[in-house]
N, C-alpha and C. Protein backbone atom coordinates (compact mmCIF):
# COMPACT_ATOMS: atom_id res chain seq x y z
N UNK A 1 3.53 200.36 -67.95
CA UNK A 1 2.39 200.06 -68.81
C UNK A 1 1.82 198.70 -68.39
N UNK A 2 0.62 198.43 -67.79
CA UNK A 2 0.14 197.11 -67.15
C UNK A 2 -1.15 196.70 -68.02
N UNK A 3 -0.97 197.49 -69.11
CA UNK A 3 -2.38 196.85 -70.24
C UNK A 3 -1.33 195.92 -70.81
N UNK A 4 -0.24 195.38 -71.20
CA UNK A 4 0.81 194.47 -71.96
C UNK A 4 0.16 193.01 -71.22
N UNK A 5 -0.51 192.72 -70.41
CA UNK A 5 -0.61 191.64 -70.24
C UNK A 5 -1.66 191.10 -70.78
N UNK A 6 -3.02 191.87 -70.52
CA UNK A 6 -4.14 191.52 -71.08
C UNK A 6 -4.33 191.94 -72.54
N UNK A 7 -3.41 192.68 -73.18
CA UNK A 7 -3.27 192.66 -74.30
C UNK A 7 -3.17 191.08 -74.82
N UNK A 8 -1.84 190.43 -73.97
CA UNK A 8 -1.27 189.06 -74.52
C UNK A 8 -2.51 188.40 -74.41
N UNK A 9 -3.01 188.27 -73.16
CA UNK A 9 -4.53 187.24 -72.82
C UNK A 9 -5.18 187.06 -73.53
N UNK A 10 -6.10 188.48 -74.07
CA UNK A 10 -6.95 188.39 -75.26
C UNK A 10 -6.77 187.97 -76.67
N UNK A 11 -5.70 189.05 -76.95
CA UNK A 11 -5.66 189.14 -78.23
C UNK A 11 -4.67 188.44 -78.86
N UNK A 12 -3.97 187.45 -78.37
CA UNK A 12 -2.98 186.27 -78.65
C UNK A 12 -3.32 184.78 -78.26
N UNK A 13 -3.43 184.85 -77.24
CA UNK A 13 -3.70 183.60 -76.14
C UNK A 13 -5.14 183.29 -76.83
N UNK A 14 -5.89 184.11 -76.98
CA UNK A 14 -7.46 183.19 -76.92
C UNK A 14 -7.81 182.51 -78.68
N UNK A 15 -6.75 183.55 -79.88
CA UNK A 15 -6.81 182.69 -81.02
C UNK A 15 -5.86 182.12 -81.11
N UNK A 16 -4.67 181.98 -80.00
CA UNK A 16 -3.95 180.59 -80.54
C UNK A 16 -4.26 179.32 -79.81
N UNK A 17 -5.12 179.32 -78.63
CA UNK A 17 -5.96 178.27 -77.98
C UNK A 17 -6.94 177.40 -79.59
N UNK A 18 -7.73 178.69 -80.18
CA UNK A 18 -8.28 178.34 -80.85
C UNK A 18 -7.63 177.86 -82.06
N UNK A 19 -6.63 178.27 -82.41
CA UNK A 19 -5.87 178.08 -83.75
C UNK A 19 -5.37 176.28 -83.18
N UNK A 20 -4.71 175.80 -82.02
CA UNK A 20 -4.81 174.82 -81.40
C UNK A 20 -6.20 173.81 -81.06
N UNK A 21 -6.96 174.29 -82.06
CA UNK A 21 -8.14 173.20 -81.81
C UNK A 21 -8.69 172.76 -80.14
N UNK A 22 -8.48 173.74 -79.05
CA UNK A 22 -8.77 173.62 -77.97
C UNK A 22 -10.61 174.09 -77.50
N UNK A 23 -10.87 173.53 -77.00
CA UNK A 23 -12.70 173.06 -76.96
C UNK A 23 -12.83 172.56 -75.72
N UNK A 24 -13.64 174.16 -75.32
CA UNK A 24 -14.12 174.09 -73.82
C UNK A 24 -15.11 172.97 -72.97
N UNK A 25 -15.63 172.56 -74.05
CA UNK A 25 -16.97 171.40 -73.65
C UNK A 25 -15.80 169.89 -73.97
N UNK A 26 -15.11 170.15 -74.95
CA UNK A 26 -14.10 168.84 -74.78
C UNK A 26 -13.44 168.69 -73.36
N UNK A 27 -12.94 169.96 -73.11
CA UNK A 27 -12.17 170.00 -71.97
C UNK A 27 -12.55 169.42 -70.72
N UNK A 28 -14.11 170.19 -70.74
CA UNK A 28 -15.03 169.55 -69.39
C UNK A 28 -15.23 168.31 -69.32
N UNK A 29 -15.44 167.79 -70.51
CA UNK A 29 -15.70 166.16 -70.60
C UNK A 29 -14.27 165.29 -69.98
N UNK A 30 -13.41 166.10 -70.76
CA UNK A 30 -11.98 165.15 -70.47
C UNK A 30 -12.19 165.27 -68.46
N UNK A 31 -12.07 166.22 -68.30
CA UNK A 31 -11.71 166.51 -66.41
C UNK A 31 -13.01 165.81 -65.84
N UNK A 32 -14.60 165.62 -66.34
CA UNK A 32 -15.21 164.80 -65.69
C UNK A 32 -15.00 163.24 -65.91
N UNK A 33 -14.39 162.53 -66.88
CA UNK A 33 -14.19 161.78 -66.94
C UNK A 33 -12.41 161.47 -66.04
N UNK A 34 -11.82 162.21 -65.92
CA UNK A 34 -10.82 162.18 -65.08
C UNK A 34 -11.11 161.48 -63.63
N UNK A 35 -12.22 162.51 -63.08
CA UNK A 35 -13.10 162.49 -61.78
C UNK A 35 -13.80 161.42 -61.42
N UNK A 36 -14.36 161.01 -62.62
CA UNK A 36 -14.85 159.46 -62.66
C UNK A 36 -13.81 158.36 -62.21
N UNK A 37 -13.06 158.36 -63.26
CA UNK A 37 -12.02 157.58 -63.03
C UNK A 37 -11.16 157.52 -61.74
N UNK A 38 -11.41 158.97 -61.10
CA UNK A 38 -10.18 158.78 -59.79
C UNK A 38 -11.00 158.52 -58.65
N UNK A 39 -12.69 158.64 -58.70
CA UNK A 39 -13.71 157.99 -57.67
C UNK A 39 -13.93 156.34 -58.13
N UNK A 40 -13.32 155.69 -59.07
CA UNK A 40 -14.02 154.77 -59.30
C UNK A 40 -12.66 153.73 -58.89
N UNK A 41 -11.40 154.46 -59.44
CA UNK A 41 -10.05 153.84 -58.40
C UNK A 41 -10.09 154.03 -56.93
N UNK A 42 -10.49 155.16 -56.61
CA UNK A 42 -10.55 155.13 -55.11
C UNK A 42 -11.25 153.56 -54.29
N UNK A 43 -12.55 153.62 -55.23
CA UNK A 43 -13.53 152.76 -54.66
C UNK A 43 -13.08 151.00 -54.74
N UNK A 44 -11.88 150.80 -55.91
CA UNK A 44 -11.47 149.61 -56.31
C UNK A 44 -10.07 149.59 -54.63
N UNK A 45 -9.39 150.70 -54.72
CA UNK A 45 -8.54 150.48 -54.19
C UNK A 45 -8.85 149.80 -52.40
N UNK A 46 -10.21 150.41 -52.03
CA UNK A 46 -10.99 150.49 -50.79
C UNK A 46 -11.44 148.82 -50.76
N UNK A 47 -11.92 148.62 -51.68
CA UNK A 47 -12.23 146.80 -52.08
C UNK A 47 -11.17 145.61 -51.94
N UNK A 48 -10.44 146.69 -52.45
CA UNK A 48 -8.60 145.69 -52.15
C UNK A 48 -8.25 145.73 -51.17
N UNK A 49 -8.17 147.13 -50.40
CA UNK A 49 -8.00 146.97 -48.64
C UNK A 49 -8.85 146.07 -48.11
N UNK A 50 -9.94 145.99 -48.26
CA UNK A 50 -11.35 145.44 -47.56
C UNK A 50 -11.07 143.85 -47.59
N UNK A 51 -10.60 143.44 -49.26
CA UNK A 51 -10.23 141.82 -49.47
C UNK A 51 -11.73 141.93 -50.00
N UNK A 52 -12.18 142.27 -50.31
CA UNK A 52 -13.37 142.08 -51.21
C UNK A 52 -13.34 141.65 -52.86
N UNK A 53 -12.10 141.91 -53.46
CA UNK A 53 -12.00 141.80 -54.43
C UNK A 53 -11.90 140.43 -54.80
């Protein structure tokens, strides 16, 4: 029986994400601000090699 999985996916997984207060546009924000942060260390760390700092 190979419907048991997407059974779990849907019909478990997606209201206990939600029952967990989990928020797709939060999410995106958190990982672009991640991205920010790991281009903006990159760019500090490049300044410190350089002796620019």
């Amino acid at each position: 029986m190979f419907f048991i999985g997407t059974y779990s996916s849907i019909f478990i997984a997606a209201p206990l994400l939600k029952w967990l207060g989990f928020d797709i546009a939060e999410y995106k924000n958190k990982e672009a601000l991640k991205e920010k942060n790991k281009i903006e260390k990159a760019k500090m760390r490049a300044m410190y090699e350089k002796g620019t700092v």
